[in-house]
PDB file of N, CA and C in Angstrom:
ATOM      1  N   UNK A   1       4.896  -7.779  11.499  1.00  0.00           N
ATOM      2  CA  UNK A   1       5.726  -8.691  10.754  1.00  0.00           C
ATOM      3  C   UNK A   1       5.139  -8.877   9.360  1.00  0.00           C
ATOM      4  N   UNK A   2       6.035  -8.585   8.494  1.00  0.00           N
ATOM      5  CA  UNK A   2       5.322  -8.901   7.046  1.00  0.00           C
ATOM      6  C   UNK A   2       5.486 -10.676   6.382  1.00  0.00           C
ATOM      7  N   UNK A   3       4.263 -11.104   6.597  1.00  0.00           N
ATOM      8  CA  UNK A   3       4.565 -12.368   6.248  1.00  0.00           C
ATOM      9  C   UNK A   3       4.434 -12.566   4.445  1.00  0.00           C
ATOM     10  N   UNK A   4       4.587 -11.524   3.739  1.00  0.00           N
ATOM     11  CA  UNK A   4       4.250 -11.163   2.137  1.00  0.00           C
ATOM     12  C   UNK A   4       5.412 -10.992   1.848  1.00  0.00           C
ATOM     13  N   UNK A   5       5.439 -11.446   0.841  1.00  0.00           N
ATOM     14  CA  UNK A   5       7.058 -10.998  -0.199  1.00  0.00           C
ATOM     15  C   UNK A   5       6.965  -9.164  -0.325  1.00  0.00           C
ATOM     16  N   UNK A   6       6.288  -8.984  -1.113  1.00  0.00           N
ATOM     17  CA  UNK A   6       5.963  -7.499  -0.645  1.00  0.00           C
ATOM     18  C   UNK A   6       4.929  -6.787   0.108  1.00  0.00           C
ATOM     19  N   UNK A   7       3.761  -7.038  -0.213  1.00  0.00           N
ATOM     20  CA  UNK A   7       2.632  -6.201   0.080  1.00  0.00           C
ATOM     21  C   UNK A   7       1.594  -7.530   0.091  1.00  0.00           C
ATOM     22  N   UNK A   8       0.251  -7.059   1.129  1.00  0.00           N
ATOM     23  CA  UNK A   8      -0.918  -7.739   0.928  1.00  0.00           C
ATOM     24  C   UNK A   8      -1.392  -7.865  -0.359  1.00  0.00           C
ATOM     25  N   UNK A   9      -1.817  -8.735  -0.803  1.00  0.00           N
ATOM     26  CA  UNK A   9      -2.526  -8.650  -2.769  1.00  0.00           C
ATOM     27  C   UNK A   9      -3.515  -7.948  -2.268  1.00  0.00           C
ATOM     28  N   UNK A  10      -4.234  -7.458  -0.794  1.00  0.00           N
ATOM     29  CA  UNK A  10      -5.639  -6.709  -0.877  1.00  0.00           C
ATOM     30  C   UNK A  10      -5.883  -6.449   0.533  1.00  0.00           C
ATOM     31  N   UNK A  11      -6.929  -5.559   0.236  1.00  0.00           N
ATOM     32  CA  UNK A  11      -6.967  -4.906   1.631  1.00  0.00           C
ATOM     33  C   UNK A  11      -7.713  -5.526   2.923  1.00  0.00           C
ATOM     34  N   UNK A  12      -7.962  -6.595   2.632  1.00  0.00           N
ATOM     35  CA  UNK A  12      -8.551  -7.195   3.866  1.00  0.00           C
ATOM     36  C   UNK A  12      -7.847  -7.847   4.884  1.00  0.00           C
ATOM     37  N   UNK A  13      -6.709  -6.993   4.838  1.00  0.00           N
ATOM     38  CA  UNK A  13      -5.793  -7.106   6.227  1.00  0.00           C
ATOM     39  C   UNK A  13      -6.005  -5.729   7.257  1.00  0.00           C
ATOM     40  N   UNK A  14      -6.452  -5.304   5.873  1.00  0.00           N
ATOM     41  CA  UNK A  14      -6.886  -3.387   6.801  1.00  0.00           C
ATOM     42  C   UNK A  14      -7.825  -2.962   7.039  1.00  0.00           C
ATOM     43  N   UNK A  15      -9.068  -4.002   6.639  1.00  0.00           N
ATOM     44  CA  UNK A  15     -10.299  -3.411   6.820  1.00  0.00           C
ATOM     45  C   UNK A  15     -10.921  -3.684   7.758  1.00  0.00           C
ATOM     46  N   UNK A  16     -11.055  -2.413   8.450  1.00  0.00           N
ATOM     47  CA  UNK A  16     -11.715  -2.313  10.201  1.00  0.00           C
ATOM     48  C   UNK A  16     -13.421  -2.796   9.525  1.00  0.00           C
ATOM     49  N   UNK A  17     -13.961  -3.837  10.264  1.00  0.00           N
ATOM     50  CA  UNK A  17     -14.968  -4.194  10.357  1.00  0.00           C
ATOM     51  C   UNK A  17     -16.218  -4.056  10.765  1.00  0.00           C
ATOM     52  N   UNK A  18     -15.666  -2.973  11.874  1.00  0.00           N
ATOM     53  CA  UNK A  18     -16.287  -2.547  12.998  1.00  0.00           C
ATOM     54  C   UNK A  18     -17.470  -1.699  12.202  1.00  0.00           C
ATOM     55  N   UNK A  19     -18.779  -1.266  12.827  1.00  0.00           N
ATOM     56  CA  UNK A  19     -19.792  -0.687  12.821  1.00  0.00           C
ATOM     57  C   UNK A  19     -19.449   0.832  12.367  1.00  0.00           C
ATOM     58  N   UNK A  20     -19.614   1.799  12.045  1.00  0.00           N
ATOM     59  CA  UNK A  20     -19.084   2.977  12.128  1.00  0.00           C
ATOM     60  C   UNK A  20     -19.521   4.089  12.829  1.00  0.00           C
ATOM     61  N   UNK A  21     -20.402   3.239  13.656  1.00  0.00           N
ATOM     62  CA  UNK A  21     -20.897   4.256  15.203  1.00  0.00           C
ATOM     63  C   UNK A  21     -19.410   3.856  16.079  1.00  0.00           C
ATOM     64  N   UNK A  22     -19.330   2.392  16.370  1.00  0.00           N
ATOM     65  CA  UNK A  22     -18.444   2.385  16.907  1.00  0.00           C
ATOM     66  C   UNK A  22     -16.971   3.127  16.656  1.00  0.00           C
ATOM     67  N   UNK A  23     -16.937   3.027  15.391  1.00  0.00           N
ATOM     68  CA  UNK A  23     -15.344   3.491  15.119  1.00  0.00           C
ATOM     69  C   UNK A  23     -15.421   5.234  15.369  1.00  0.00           C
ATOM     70  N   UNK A  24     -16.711   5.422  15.318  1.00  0.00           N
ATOM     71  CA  UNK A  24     -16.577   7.128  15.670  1.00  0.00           C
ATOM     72  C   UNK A  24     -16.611   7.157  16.951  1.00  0.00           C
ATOM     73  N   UNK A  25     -16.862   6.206  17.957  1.00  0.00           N
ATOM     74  CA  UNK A  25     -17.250   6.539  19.508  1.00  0.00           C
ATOM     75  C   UNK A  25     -15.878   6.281  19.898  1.00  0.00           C
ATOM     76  N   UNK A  26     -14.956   5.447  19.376  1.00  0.00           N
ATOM     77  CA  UNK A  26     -13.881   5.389  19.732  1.00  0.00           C
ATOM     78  C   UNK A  26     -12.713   6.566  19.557  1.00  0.00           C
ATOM     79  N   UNK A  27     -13.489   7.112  18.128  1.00  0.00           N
ATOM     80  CA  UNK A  27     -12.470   8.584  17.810  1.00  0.00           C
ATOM     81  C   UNK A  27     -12.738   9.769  18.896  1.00  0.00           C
ATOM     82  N   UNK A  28     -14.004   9.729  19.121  1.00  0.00           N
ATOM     83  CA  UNK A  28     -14.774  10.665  19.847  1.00  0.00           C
ATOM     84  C   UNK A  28     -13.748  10.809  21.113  1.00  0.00           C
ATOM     85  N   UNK A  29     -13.985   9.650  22.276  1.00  0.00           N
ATOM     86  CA  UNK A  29     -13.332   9.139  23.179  1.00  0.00           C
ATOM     87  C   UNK A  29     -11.731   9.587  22.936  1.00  0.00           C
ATOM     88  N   UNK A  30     -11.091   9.154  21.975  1.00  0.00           N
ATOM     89  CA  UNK A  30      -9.663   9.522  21.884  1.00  0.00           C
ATOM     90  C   UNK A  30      -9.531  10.509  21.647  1.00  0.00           C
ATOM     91  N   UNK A  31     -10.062  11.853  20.880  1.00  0.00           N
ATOM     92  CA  UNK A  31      -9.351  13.144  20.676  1.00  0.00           C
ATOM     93  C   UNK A  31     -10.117  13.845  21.626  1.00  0.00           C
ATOM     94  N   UNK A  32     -11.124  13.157  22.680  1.00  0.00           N
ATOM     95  CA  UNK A  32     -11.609  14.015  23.782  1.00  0.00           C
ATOM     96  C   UNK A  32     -12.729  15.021  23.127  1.00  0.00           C
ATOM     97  N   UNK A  33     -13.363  14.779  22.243  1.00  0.00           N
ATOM     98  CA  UNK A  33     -14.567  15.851  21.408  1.00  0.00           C
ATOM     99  C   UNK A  33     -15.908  15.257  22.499  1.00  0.00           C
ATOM    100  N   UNK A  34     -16.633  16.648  22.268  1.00  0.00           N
ATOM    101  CA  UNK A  34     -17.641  16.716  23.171  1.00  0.00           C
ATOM    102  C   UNK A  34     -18.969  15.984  23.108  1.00  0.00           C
ATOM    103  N   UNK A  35     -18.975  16.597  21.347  1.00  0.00           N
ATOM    104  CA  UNK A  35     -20.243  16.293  20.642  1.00  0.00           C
ATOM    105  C   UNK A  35     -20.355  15.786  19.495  1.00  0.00           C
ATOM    106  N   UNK A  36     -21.284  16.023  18.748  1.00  0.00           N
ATOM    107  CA  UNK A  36     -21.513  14.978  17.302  1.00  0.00           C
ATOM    108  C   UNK A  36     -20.709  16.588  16.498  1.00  0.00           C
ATOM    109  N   UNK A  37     -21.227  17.597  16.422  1.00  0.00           N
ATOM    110  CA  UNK A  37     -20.523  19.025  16.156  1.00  0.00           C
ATOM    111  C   UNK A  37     -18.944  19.121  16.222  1.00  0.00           C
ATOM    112  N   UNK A  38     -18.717  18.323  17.557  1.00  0.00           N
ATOM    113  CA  UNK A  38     -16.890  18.640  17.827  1.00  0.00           C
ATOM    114  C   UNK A  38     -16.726  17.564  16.494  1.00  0.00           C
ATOM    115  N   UNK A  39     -17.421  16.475  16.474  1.00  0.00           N
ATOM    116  CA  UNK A  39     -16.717  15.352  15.861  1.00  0.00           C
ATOM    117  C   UNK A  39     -16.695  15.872  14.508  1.00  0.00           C
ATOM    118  N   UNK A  40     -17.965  16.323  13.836  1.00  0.00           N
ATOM    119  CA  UNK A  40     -17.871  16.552  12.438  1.00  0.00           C
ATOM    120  C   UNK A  40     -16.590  18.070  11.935  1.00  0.00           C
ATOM    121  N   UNK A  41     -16.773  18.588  13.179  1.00  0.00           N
ATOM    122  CA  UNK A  41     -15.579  19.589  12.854  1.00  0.00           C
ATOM    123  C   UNK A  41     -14.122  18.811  13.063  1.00  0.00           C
ATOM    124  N   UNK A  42     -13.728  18.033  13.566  1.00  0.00           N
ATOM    125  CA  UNK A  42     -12.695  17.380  13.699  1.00  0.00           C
ATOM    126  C   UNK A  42     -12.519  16.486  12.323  1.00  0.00           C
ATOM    127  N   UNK A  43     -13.052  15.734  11.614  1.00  0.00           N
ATOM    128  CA  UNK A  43     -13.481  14.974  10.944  1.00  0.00           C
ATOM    129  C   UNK A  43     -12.834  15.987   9.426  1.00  0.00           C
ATOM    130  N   UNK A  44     -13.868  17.193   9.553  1.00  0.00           N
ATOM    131  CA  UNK A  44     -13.747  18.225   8.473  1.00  0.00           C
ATOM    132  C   UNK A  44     -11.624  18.433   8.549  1.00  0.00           C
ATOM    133  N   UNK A  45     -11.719  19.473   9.820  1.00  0.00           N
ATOM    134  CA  UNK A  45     -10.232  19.790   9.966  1.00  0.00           C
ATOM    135  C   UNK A  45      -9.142  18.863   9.474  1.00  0.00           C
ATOM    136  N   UNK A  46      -9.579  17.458  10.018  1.00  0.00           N
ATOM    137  CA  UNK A  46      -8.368  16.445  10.305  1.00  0.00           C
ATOM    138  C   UNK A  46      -8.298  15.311   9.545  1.00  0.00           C
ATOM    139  N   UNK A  47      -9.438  15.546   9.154  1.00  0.00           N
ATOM    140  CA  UNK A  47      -9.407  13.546   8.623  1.00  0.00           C
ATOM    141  C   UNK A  47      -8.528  13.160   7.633  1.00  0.00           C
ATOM    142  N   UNK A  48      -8.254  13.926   6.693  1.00  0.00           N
ATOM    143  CA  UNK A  48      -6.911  13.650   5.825  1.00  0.00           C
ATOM    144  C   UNK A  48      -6.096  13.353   6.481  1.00  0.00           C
ATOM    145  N   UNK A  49      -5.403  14.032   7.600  1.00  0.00           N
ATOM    146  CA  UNK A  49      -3.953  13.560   8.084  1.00  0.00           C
ATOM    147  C   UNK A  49      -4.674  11.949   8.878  1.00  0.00           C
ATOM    148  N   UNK A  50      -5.452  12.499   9.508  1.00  0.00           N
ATOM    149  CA  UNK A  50      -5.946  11.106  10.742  1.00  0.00           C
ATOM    150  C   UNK A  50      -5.765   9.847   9.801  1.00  0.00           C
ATOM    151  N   UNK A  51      -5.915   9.928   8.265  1.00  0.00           N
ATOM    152  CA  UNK A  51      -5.811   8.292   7.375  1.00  0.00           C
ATOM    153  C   UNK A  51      -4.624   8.258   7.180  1.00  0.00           C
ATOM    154  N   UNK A  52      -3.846   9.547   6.883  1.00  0.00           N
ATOM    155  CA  UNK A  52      -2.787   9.809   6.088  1.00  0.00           C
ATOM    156  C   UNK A  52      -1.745   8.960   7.524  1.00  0.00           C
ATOM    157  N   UNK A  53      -1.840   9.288   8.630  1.00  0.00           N
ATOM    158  CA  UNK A  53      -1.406   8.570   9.796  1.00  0.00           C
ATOM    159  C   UNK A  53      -1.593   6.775   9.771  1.00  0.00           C
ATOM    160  N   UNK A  54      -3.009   6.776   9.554  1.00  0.00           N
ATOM    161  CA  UNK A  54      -2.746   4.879   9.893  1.00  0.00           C
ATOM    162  C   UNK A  54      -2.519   4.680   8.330  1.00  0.00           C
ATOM    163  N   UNK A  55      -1.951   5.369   7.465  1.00  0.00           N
ATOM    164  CA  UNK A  55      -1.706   4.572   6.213  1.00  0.00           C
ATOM    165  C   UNK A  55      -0.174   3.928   6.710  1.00  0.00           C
ATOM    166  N   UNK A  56       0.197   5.176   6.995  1.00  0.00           N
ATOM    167  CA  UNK A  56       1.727   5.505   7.637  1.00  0.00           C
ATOM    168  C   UNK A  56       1.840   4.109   8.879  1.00  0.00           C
ATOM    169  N   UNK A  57       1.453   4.039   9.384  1.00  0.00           N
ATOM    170  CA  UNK A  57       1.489   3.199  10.503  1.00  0.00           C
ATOM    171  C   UNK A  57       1.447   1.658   9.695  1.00  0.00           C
ATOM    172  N   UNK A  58       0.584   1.334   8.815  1.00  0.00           N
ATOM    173  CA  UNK A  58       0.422   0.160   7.559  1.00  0.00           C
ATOM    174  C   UNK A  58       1.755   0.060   7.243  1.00  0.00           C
ATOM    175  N   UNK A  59       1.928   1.108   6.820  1.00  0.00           N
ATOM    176  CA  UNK A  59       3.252   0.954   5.717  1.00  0.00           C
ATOM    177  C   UNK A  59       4.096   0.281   6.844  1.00  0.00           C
ATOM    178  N   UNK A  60       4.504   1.209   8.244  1.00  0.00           N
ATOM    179  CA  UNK A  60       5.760   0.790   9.056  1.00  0.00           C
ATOM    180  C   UNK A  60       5.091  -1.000   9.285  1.00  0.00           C
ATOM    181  N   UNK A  61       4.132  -1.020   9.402  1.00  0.00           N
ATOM    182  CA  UNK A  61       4.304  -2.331   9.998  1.00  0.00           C
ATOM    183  C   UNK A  61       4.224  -3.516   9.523  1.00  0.00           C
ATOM    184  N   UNK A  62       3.606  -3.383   8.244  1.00  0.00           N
ATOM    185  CA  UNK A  62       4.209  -4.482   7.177  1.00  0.00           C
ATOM    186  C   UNK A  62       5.713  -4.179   6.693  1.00  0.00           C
ATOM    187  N   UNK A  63       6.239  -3.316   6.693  1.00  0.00           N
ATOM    188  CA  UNK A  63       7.325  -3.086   5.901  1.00  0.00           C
ATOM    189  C   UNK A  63       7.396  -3.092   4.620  1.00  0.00           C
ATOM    190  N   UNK A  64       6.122  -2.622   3.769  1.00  0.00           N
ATOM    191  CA  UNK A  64       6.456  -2.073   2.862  1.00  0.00           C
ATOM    192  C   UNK A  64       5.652  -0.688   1.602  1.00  0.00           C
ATOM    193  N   UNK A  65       5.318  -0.767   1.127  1.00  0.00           N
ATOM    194  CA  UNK A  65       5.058   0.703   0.319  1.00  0.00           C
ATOM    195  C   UNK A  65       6.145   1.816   0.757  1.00  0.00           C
ATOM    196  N   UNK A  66       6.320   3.426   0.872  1.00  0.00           N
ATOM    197  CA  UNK A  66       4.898   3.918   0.341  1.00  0.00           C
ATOM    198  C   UNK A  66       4.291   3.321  -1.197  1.00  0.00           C
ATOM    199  N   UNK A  67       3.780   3.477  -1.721  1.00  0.00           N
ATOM    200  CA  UNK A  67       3.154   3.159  -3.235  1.00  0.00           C
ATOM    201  C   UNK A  67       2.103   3.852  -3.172  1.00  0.00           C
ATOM    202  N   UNK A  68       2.659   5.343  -4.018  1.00  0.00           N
ATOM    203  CA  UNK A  68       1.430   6.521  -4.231  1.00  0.00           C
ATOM    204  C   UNK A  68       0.780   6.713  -5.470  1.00  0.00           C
ATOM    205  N   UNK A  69       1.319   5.616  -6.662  1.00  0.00           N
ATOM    206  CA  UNK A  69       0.417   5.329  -7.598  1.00  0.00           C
ATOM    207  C   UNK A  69       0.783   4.193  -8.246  1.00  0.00           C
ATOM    208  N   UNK A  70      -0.606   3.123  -7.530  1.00  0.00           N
ATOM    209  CA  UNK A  70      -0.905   1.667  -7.726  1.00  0.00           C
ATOM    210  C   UNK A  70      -1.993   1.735  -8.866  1.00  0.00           C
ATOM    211  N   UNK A  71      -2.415   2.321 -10.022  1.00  0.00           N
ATOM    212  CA  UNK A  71      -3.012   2.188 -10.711  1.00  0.00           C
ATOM    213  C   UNK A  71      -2.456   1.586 -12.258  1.00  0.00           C
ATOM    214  N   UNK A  72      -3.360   1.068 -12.387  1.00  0.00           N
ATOM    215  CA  UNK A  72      -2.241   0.896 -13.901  1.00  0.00           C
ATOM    216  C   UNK A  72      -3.200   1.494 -15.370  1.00  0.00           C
ATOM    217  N   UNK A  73      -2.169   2.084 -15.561  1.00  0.00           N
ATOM    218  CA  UNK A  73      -2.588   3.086 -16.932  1.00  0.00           C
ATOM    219  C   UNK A  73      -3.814   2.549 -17.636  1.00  0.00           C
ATOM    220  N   UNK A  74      -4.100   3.378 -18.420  1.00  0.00           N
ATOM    221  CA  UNK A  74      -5.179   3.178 -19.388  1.00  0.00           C
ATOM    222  C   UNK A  74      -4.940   2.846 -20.590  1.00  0.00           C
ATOM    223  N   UNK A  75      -5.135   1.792 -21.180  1.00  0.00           N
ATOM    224  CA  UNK A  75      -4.850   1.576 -22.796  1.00  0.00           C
ATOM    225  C   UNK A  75      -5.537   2.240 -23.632  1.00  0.00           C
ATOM    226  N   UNK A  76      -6.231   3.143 -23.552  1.00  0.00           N
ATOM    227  CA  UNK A  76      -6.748   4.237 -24.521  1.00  0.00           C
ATOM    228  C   UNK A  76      -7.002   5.514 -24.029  1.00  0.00           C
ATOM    229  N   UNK A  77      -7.192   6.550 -24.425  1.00  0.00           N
ATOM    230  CA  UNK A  77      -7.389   7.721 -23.929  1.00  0.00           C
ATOM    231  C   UNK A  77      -8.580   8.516 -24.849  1.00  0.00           C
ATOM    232  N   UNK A  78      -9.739   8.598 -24.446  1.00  0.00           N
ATOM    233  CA  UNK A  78     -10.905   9.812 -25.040  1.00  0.00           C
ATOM    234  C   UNK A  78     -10.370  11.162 -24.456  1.00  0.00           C
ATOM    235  N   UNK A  79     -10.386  11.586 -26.219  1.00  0.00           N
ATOM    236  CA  UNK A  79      -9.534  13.314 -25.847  1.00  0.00           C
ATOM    237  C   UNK A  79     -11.001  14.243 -26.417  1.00  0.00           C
ATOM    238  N   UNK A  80     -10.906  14.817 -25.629  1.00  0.00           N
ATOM    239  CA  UNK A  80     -12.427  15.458 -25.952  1.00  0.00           C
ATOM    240  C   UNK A  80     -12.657  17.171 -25.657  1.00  0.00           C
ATOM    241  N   UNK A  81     -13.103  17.787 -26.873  1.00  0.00           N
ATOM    242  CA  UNK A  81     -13.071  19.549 -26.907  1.00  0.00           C
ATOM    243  C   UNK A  81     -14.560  19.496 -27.137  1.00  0.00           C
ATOM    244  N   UNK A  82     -14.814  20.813 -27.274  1.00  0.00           N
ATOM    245  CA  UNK A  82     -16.280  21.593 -27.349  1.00  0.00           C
ATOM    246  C   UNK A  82     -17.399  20.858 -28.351  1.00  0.00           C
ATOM    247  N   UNK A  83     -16.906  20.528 -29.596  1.00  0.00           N
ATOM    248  CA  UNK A  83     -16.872  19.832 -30.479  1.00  0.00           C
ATOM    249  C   UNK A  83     -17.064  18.134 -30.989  1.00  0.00           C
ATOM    250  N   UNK A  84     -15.777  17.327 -30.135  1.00  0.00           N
ATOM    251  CA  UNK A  84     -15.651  16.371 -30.831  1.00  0.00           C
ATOM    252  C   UNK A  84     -14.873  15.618 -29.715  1.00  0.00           C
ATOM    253  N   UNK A  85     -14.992  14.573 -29.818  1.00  0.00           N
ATOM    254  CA  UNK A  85     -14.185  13.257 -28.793  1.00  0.00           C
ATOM    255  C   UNK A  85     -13.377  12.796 -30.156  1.00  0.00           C
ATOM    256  N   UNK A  86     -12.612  11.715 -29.906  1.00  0.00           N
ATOM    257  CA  UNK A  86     -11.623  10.754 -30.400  1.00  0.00           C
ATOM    258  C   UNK A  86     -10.764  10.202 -29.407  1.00  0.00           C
ATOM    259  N   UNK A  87     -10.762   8.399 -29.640  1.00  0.00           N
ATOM    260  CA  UNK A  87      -9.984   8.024 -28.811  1.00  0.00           C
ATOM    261  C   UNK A  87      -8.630   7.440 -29.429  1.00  0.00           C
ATOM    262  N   UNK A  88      -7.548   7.564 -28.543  1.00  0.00           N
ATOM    263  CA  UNK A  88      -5.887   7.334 -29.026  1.00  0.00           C
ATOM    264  C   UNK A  88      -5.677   6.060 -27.926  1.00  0.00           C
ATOM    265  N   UNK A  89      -5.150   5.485 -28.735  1.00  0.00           N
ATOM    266  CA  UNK A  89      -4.052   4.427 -28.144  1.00  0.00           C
ATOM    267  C   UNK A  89      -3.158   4.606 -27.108  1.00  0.00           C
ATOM    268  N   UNK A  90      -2.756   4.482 -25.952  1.00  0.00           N
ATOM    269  CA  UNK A  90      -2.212   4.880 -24.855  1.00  0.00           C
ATOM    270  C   UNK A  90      -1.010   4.070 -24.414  1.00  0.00           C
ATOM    271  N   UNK A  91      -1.365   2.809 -23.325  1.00  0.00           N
ATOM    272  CA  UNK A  91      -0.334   2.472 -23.224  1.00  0.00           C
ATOM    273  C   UNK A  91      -1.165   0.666 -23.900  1.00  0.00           C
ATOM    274  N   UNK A  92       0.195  -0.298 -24.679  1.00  0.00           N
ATOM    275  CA  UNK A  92      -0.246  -1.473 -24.951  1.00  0.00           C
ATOM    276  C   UNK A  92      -0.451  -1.884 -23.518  1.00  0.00           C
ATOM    277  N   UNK A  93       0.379  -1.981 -23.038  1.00  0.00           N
ATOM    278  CA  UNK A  93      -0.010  -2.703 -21.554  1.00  0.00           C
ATOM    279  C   UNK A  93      -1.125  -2.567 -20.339  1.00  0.00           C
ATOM    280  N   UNK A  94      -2.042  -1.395 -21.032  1.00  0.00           N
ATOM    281  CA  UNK A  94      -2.685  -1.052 -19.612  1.00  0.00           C
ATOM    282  C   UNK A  94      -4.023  -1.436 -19.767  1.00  0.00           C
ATOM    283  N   UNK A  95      -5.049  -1.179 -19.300  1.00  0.00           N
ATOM    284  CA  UNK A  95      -6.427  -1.198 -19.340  1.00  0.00           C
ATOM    285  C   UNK A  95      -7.187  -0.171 -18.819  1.00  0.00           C
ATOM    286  N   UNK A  96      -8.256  -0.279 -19.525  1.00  0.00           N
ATOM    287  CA  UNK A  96      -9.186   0.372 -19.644  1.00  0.00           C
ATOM    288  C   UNK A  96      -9.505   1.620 -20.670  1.00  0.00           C
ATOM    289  N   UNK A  97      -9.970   2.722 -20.495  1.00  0.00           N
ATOM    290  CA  UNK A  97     -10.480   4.091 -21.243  1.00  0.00           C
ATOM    291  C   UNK A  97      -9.949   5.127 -19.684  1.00  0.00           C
ATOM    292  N   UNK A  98      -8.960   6.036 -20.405  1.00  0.00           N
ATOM    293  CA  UNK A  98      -9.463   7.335 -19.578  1.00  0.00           C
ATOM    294  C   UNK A  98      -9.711   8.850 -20.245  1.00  0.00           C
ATOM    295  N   UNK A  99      -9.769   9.693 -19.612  1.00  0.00           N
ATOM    296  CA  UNK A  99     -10.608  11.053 -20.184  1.00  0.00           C
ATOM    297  C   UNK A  99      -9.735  12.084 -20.436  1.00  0.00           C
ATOM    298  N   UNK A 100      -9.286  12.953 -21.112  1.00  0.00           N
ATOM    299  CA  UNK A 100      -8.502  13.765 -21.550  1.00  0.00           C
ATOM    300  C   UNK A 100      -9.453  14.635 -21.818  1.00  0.00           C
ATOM    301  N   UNK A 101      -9.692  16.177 -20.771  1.00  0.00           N
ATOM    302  CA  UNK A 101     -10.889  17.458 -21.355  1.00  0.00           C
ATOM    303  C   UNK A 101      -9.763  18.350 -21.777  1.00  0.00           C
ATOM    304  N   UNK A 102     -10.282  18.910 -22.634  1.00  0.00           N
ATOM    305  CA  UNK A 102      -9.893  20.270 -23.335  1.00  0.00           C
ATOM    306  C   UNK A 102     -10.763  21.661 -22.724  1.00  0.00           C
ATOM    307  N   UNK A 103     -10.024  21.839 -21.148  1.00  0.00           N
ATOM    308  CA  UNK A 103     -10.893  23.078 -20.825  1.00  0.00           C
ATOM    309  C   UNK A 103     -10.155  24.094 -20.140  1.00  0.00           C
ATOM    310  N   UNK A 104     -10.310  25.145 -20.480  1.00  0.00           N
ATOM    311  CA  UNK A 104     -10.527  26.132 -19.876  1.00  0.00           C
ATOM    312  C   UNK A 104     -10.011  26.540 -18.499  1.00  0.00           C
ATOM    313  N   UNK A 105      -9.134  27.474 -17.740  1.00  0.00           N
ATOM    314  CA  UNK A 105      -9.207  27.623 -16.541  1.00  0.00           C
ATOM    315  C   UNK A 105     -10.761  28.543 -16.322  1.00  0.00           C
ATOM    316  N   UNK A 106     -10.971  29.428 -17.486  1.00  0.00           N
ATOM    317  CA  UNK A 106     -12.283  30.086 -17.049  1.00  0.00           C
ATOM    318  C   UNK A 106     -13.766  29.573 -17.120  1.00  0.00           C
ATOM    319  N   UNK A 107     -13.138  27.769 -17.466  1.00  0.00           N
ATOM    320  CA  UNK A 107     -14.606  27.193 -17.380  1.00  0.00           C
ATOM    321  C   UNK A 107     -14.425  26.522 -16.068  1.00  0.00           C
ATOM    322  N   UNK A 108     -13.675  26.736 -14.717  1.00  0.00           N
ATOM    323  CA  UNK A 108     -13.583  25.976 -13.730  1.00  0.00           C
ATOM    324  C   UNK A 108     -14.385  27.309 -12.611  1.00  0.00           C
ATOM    325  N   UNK A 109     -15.058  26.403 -11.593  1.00  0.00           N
ATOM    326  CA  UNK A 109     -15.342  27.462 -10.717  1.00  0.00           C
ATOM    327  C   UNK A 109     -15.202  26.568  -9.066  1.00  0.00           C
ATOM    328  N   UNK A 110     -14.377  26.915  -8.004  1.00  0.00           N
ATOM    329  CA  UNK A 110     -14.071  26.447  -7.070  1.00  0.00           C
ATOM    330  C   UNK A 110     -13.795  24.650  -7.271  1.00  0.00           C
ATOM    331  N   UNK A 111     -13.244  23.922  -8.428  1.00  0.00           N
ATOM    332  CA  UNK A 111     -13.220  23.342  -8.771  1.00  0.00           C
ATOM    333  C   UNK A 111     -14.024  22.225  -9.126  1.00  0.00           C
ATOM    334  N   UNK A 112     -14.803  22.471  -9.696  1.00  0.00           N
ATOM    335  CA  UNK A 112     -16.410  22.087 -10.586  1.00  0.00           C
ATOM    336  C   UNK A 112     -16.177  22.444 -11.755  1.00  0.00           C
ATOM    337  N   UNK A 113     -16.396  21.173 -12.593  1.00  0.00           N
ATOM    338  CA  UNK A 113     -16.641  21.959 -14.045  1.00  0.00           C
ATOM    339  C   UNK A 113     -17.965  22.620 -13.927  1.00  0.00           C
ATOM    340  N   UNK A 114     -17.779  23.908 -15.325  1.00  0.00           N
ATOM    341  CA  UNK A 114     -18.996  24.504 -15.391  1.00  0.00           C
ATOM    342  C   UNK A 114     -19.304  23.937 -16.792  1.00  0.00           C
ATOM    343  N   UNK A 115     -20.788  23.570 -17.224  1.00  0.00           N
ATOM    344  CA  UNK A 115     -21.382  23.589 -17.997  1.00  0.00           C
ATOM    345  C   UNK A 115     -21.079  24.505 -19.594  1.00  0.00           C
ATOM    346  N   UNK A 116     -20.823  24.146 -20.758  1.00  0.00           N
ATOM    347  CA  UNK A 116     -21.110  25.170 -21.457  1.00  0.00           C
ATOM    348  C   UNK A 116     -22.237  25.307 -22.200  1.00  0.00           C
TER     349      UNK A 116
END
């Protein structure tokens, strides 16, 4: 039942409290994994969908989001090449600084910047 006009103002309606031995002994137990090995391979394989699921489950049961971008813009932007930074004016309404690089697909390697 959503007792919010829209949404919680914060997440401490969602935040499992629990220990995080426990919350893994409970995952363990539910997808039937053997070992600490099954778990971290499960973990690796799955864990995106496994959140992507109780986000989903949040959403149905408050009744409301999705909301896949809750951020609010940046009022300036550092644009920055090999050379030289400068920062631009962005949005009046937003806050903070964000980063604008000037690079390269052949300066990326398995997605890491590389050094020049």
């Amino acid at each position: 039942m959503n007792i919010y006009n829209d949404c919680p103002i914060d997440a401490r309606d969602f935040t499992d409290y629990r220990s995080s031995s426990d919350i893994h002994n409970e995952m363990i137990v539910k997808e039937k994994l053997e070992d600490q090995h099954s778990f971290n391979r499960f973990i690796t394989d799955h864990g995106v969908n496994h959140f992507l699921d109780k986000k989903k489950k949040i959403e149905e049961l408050y009744g409301c989001g999705p909301y896949d971008n809750t951020m609010l813009s940046e009022k300036y932007t550092q644009i920055c090449n090999k050379k030289n930074c400068k920062i631009e004016n962005n949005k009046n309404d937003g806050l903070g600084t964000g980063r604008k690089m000037t690079i390269n697909t052949k300066n990326v390697v398995n997605n890491n910047l590389v050094s020049e």
